[in-house]
Protein backbone atom coordinates (compact mmCIF):
# COMPACT_ATOMS: atom_id res chain seq x y z
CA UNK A 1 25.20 -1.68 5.88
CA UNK A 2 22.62 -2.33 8.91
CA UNK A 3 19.00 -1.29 7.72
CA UNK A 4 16.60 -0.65 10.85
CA UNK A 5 13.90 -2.98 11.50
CA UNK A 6 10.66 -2.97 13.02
CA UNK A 7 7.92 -5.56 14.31
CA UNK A 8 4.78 -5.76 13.10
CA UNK A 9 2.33 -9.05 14.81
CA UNK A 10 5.60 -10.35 16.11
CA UNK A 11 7.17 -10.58 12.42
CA UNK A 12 10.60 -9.06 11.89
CA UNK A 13 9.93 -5.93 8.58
CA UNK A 14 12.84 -3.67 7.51
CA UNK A 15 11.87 0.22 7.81
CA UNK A 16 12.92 0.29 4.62
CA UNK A 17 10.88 -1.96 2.50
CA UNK A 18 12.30 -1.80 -0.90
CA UNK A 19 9.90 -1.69 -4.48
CA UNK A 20 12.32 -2.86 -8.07
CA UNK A 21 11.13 0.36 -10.63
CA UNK A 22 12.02 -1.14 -14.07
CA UNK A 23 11.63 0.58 -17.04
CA UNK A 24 8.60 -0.25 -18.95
CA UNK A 25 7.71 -2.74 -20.04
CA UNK A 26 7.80 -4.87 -16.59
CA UNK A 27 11.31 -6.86 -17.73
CA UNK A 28 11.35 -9.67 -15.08
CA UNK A 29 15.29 -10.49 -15.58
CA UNK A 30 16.04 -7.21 -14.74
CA UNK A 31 13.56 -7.15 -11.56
CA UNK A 32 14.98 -10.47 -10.50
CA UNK A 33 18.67 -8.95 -11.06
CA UNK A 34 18.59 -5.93 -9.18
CA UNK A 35 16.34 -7.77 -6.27
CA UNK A 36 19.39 -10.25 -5.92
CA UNK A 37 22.24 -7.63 -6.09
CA UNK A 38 20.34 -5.16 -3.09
CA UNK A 39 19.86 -8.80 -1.63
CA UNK A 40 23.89 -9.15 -1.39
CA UNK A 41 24.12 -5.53 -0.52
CA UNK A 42 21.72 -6.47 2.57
CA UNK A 43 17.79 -5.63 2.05
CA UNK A 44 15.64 -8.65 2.90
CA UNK A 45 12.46 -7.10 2.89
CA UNK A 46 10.56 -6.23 -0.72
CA UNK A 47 7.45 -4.96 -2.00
CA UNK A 48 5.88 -7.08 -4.51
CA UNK A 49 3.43 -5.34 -6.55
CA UNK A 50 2.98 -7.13 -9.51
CA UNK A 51 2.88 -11.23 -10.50
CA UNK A 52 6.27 -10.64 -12.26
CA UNK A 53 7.65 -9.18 -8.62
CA UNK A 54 6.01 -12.16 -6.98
CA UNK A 55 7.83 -14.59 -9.50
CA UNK A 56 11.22 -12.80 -9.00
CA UNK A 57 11.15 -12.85 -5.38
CA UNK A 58 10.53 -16.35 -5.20
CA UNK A 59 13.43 -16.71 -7.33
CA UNK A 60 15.18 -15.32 -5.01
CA UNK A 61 14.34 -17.33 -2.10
CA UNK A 62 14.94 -20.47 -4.09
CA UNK A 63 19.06 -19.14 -5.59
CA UNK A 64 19.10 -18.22 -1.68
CA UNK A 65 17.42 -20.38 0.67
CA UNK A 66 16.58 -17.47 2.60
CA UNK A 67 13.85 -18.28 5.25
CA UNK A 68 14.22 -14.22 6.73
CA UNK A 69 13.14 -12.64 2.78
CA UNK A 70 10.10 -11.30 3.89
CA UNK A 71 7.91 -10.35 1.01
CA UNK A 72 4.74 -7.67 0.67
CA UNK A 73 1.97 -8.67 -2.03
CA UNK A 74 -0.92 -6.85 -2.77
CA UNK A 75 -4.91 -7.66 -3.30
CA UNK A 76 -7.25 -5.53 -4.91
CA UNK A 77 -10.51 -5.41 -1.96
CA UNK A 78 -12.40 -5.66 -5.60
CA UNK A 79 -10.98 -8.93 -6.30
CA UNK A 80 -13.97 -9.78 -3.24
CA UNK A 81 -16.78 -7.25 -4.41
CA UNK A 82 -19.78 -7.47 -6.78
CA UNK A 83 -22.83 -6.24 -8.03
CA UNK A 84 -25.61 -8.36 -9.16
CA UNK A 85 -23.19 -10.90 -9.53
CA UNK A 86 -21.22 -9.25 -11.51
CA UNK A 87 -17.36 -7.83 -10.76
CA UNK A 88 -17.39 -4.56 -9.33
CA UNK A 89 -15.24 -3.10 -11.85
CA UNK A 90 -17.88 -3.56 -14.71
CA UNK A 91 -19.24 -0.42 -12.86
CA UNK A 92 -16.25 1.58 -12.27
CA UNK A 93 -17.72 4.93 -13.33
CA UNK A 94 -20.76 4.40 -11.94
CA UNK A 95 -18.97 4.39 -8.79
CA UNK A 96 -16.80 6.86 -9.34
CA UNK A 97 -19.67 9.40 -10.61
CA UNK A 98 -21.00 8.41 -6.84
CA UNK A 99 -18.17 9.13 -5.11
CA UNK A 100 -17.65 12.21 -7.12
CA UNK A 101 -21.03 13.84 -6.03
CA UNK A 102 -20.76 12.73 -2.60
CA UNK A 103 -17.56 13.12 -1.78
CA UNK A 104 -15.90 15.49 -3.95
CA UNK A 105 -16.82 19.15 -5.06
CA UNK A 106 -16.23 20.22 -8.19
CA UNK A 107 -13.91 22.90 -6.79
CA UNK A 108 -11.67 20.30 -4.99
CA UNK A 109 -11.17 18.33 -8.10
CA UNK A 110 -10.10 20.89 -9.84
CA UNK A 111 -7.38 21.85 -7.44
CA UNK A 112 -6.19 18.13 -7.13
CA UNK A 113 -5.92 18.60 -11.25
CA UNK A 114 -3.59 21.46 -10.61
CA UNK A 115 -1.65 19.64 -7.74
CA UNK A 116 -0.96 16.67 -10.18
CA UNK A 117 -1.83 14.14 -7.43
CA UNK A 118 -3.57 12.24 -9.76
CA UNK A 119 -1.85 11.52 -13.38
CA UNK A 120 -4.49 12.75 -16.11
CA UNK A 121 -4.54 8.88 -17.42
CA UNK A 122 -6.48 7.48 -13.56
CA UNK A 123 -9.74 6.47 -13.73
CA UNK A 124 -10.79 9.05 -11.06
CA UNK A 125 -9.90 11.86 -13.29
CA UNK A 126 -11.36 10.11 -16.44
CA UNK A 127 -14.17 7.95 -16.09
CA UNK A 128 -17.76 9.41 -15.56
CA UNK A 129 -21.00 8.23 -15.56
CA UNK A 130 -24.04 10.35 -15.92
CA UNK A 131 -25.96 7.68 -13.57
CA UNK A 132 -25.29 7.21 -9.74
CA UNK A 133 -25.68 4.46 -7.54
CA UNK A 134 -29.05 4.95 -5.11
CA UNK A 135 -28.93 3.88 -1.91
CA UNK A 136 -30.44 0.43 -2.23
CA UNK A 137 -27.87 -0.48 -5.00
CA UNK A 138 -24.97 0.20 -2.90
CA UNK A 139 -26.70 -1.87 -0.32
CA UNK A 140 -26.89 -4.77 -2.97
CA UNK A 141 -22.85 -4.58 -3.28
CA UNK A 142 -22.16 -8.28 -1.81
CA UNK A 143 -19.27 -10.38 -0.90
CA UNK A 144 -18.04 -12.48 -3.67
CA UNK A 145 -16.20 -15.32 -1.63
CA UNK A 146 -15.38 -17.10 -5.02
CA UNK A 147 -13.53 -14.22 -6.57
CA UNK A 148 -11.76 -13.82 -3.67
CA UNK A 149 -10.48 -17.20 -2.73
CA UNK A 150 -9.30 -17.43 -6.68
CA UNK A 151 -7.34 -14.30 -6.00
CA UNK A 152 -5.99 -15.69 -2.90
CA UNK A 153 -5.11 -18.80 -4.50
CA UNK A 154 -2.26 -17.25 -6.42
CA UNK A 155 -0.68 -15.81 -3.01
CA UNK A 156 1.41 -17.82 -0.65
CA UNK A 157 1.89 -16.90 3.92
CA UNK A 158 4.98 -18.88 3.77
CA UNK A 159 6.42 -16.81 0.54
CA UNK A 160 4.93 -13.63 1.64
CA UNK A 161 3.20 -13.50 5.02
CA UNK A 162 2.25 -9.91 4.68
CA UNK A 163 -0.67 -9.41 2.27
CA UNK A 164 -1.51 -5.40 1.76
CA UNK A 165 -5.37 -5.56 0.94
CA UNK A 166 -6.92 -2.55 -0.06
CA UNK A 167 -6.01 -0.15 -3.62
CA UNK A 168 -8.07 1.99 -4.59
CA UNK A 169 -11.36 0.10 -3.92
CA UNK A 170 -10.36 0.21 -0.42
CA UNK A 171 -11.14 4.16 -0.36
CA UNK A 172 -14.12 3.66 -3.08
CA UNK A 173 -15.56 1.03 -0.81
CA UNK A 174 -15.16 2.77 2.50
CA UNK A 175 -16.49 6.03 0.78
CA UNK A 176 -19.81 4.08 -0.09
CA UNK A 177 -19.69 3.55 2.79
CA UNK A 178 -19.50 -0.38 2.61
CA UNK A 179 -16.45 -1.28 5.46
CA UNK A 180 -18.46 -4.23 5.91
CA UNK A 181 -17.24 -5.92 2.95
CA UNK A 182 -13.42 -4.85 4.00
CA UNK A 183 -13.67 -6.20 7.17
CA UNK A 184 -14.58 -9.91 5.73
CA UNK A 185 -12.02 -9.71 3.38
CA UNK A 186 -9.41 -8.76 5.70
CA UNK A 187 -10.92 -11.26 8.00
CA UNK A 188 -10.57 -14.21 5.07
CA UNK A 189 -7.32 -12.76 4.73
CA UNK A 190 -5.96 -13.74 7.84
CA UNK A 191 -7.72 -17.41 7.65
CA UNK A 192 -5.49 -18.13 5.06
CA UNK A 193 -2.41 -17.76 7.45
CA UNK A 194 -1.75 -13.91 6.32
CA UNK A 195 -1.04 -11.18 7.79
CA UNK A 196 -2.89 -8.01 6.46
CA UNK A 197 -2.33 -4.45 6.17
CA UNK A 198 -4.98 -1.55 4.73
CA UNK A 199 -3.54 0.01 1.60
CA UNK A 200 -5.37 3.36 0.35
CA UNK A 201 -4.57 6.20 -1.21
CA UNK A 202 -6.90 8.99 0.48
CA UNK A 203 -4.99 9.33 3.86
CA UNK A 204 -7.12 11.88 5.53
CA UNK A 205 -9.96 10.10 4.54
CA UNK A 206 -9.11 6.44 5.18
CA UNK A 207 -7.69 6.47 8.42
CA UNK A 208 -10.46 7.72 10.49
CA UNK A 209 -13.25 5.72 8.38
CA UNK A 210 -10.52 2.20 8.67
CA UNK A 211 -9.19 2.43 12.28
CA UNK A 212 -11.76 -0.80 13.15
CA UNK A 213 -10.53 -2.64 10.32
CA UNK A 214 -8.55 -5.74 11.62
CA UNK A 215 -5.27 -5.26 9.77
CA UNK A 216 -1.86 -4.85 11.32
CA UNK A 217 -0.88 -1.60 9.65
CA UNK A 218 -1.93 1.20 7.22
CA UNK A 219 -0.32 1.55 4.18
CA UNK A 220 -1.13 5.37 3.13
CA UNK A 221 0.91 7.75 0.54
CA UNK A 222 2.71 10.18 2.95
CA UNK A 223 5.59 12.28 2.39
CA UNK A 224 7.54 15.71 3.63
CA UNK A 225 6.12 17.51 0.15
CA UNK A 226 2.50 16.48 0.13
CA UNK A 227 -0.39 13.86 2.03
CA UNK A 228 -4.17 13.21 0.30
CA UNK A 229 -5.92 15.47 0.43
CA UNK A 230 -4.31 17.76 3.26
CA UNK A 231 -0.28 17.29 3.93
CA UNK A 232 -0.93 19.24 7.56
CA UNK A 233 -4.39 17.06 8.19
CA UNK A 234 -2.85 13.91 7.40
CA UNK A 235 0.19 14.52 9.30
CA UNK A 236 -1.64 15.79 12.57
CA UNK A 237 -3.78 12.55 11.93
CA UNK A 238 -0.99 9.75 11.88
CA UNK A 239 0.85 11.25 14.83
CA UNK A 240 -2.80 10.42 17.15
CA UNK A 241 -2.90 6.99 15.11
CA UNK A 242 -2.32 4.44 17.57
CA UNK A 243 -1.92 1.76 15.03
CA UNK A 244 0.89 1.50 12.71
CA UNK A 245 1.22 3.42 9.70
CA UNK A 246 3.48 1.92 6.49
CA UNK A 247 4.85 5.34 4.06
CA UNK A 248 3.59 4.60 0.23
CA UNK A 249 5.79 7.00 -1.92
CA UNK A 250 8.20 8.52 0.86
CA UNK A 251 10.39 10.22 -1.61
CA UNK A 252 8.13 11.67 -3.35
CA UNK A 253 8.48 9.82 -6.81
CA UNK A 254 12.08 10.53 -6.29
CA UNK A 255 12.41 14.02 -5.83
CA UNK A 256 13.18 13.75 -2.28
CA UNK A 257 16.29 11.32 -3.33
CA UNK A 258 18.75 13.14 -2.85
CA UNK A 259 17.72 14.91 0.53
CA UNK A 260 16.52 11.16 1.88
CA UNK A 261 17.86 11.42 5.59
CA UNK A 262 15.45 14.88 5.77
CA UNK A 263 12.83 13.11 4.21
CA UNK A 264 13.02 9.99 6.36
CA UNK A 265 13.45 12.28 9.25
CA UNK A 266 9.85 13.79 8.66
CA UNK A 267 8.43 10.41 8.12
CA UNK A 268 10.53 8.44 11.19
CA UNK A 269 11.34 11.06 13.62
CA UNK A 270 7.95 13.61 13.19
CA UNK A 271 5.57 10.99 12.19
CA UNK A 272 6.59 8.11 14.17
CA UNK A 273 6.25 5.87 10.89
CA UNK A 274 6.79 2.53 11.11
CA UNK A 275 8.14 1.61 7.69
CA UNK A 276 8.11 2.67 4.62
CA UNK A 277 7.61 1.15 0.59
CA UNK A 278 10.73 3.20 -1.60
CA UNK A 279 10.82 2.37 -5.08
CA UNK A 280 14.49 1.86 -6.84
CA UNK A 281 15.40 1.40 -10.20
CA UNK A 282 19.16 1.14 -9.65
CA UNK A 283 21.76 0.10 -6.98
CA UNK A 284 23.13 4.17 -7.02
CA UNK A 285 19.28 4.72 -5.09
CA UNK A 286 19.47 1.65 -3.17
CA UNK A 287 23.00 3.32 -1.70
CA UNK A 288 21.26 6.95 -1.27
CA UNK A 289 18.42 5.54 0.58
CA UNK A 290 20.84 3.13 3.10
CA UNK A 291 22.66 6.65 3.39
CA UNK A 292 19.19 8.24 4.34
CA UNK A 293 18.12 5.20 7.22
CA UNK A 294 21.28 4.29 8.62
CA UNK A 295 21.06 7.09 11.99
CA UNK A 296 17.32 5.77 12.69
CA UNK A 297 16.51 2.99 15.73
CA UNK A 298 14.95 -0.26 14.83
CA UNK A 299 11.33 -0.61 16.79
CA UNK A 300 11.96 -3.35 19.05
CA UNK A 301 9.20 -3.47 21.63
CA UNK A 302 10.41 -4.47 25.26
CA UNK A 303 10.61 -7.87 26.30
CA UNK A 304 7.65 -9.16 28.60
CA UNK A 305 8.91 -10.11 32.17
């Protein structure tokens, strides 16, 4: 069944770009089994959040010899952050306890409790600090080229070009207001022959703050039920982006499923989305969501005359 593409830097991405769910534990067998079998049913395009998704999908390129798998890995912005030489994670509630009391009133936390946007086990949620960063430490968060190029290292242009840069530092470090250190990353990035996208999780907060960010695309958690922090806010704001925007969650941890063409819809026809990350644990979703995408247009931009 055809699956819609789009172009994104003059590289051919499905709309659809499709995430293996195993059960936990991460099983790599069954990651590289179900990759192969969509493979044969026709995706070409994956997500590859983990080193065990890396490892499958290369598998899959060498059972193939595929040179049009295209493949979507994923850096941490704090593998290239740290403070007094140290990582910045070593000060993870520090920063959140910043971010908290700048950022965040206590009465918005609260209702994102209720919501359930964030599961009771992330850090956000969890980790305190009774001490704050000051101005002057936040100013003495520095580049760590070293870190970085070792994280690099692992990752490979010619087995996946696209590189999504960001997590959840990506909001921490735009919120302290540090985009400096995101913009060298993301320009390192594409020295090493990558092409980068902006991954976050607060979309009404990240694409304003990002838009001067040299990546090819946002990666943002969007969906018909619900957007951070503002479903209406976020929407309003991708429909004036004028950059592309990449769906994280479209289905809404699966309870859009089984209504995927409305879903899709929102995202596609409302949103203008360019493409979207769907997680699958089984070849029965893989059919539902080729069922949802099959009546949308690929995004072919005219030819130059």
């Amino acid at each position: 069944m055809r699956i819609p593409m789009a172009i994104l830097e003059q590289k051919k991405i499905s709309r659809i770009i499709f995430s293996i769910r195993p059960q936990s534990p991460l099983d790599s067998q069954k990651i590289i089994s179900l990759m192969q079998r969509i493979y044969e049913m026709g995706a070409w395009c994956f997500d590859l959040p983990s080193v065990k998704h890396l490892e499958s999908f290369k598998e899959l390129k060498r059972l193939t010899d595929d040179e049009a798998l295209v493949g979507f890995c994923r850096l941490e912005v704090e593998s290239g952050a740290s403070f007094l030489g140290k990582p910045l994670h070593q000060f993870e509630p520090k920063v959140i306890s910043t971010i908290k009391k700048s950022l965040f009133p206590s009465e918005l936390i609260q209702k994102l409790k209720r919501m359930g946007v964030w599961d009771r086990r992330d850090s956000f949620l969890t980790q305190s600090s009774s001490e704050v960063f000051t101005q002057k430490e936040i100013d003495r968060i520095t580049f760590d080229p070293i870190r970085l190029e070792k994280a690099l290292a692992y990752f490979s242009p010619e087995v996946s070009p696209f590189l999504m840069v960001g997590g959840r530092y990506g909001d921490w470090l735009l919120a302290l207001g540090r985009i400096d250190l995101i913009k060298e990353m993301v320009l390192r990035v594409r020295g090493k022959g990558f092409i980068p996208i902006f991954s976050g999780q607060w979309a009404t907060y990240l694409l304003p703050k990002a838009k001067s960010v040299d990546a090819a695309g946002y990666a943002i958690p969007i969906n018909k039920k619900w957007g951070l922090f503002d479903l209406t806010l976020a929407s309003n704001l991708i429909k004036k982006f004028d950059k592309p925007v990449i769906s994280l969650n479209p289905l809404a941890d699966g309870k859009l499923l089984r209504k995927s063409e409305g879903a899709f819809s929102f995202l596609f026809d409302e949103l203008k989305i360019y493409s979207a990350i769907a997680e699958i644990a089984s070849e029965e979703e893989f059919r539902r969501i080729l069922d949802g995408v099959k009546r949308f247009p690929s995004l072919i931009p005219p030819r130059k005359t």
